[in-house]
C-alpha atoms as a PDB file:
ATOM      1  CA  UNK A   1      33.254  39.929  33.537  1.00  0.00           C
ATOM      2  CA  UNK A   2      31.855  43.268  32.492  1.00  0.00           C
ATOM      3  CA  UNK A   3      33.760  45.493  29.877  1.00  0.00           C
ATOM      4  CA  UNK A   4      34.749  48.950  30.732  1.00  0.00           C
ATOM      5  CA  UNK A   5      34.341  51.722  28.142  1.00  0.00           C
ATOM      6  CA  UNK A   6      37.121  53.386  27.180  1.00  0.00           C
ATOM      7  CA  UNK A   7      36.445  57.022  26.462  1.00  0.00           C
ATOM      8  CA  UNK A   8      40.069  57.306  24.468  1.00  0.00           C
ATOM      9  CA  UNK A   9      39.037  54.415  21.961  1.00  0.00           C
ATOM     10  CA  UNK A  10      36.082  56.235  20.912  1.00  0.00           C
ATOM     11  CA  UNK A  11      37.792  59.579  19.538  1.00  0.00           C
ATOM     12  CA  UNK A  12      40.302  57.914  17.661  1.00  0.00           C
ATOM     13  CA  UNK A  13      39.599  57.919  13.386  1.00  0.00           C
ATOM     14  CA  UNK A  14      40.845  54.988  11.517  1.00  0.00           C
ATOM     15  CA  UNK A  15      42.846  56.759   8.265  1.00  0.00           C
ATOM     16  CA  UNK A  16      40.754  56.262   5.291  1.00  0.00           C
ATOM     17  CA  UNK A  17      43.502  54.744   3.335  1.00  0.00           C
ATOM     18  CA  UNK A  18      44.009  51.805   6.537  1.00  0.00           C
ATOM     19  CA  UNK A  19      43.112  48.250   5.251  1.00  0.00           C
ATOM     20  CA  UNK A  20      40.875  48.499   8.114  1.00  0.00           C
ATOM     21  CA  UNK A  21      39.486  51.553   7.188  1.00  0.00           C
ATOM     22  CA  UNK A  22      39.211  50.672   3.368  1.00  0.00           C
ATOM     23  CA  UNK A  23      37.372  47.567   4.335  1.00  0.00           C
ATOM     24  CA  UNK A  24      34.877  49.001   6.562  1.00  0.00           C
ATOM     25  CA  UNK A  25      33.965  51.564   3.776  1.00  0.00           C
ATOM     26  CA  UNK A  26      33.634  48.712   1.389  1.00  0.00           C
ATOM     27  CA  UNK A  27      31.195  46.850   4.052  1.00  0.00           C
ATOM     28  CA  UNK A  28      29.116  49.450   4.587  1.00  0.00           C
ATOM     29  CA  UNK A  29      28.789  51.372   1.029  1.00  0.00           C
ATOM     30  CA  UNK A  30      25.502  50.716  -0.342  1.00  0.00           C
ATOM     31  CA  UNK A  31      26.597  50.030  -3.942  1.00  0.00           C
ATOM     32  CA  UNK A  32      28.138  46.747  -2.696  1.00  0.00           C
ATOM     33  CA  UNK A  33      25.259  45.785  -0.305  1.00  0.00           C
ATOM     34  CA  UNK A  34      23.399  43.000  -1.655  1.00  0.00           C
ATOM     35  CA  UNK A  35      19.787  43.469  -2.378  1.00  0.00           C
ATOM     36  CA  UNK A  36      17.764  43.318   1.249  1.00  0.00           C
ATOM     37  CA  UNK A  37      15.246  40.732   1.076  1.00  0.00           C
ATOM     38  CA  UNK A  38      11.544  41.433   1.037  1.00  0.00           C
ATOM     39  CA  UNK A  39       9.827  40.222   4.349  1.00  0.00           C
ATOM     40  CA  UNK A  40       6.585  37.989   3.528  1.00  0.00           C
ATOM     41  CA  UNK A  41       3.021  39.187   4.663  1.00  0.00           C
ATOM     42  CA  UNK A  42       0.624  36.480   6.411  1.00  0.00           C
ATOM     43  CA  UNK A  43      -2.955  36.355   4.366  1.00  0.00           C
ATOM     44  CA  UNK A  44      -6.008  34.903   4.998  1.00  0.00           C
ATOM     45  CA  UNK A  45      -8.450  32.430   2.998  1.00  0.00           C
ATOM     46  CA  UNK A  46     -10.765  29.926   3.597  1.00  0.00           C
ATOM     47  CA  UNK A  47     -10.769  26.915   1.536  1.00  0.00           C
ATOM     48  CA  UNK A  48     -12.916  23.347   1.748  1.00  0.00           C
ATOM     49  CA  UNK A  49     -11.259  20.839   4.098  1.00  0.00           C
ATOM     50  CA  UNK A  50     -11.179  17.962   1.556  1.00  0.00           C
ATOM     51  CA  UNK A  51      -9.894  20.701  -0.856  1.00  0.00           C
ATOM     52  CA  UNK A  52      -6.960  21.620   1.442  1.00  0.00           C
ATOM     53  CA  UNK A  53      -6.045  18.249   2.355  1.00  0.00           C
ATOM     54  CA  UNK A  54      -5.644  17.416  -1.577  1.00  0.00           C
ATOM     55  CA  UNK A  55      -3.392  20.260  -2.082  1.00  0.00           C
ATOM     56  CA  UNK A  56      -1.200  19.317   0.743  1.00  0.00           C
ATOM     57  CA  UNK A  57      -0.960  15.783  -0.730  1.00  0.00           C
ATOM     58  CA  UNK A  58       0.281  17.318  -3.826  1.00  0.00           C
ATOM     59  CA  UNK A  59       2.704  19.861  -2.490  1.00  0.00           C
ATOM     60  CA  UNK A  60       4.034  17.080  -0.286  1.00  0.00           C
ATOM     61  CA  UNK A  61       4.485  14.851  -3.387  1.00  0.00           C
ATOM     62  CA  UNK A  62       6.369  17.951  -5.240  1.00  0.00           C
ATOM     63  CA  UNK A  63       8.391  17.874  -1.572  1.00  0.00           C
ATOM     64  CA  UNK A  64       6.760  21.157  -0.637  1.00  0.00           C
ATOM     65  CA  UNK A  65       5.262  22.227   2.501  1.00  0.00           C
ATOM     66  CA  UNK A  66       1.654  24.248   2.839  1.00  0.00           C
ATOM     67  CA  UNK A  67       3.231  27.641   2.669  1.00  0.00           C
ATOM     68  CA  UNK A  68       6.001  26.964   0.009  1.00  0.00           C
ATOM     69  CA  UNK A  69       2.941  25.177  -2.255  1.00  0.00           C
ATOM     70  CA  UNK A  70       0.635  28.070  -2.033  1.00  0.00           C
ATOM     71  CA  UNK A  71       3.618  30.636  -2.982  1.00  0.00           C
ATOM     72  CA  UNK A  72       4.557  28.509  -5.819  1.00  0.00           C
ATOM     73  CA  UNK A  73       1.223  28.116  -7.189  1.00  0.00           C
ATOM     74  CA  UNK A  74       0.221  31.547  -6.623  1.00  0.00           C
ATOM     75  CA  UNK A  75       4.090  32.197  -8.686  1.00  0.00           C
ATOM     76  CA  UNK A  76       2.854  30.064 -11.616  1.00  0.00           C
ATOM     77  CA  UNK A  77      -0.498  31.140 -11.904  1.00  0.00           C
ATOM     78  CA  UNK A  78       0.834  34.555 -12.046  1.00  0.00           C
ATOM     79  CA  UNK A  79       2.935  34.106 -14.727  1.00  0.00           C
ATOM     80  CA  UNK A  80       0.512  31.796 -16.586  1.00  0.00           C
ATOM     81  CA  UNK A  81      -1.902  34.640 -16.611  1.00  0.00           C
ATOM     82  CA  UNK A  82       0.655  37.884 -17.149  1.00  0.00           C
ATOM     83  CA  UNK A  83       1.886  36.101 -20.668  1.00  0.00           C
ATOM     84  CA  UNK A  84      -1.476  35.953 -21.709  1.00  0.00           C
END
């Protein structure tokens, strides 16, 4: 069953000092918004067979998949390297 618009809904304000209204400022103010999350960018590289099938063994042993590995090593090597 379709919904009909109701042209009479849409003018009416909800008072700012309404629970309703209080809430919805609250949901969408930005100083309570939690961080957005950063979306991930595919790359490219091209690594030795035997070499790739060596670090899957080890990211499955750490109970890691391919992606999750790579991003974790690339995380550690990164901070290795930035303390130094």
């Amino acid at each position: 069953m379709a919904l009909k618009r109701n042209p009479e809904a849409e003018n009416e304000v909800i008072p700012e000092n309404s629970i309703s209204g209080q809430k919805a400022k609250q949901l969408f103010s930005q100083e309570t918004r939690a961080p957005k999350k950063e979306n991930k960018v595919l790359t490219t590289f091209s690594i030795e067979p035997s070499f790739k099938r060596e670090l899957e063994e080890l990211f499955s042993s750490m109970g890691l998949g391919w992606a999750a590995g790579i991003r974790f090593s690339l995380k550690e090597f990164s901070k290795k390297h930035s303390q130094e």
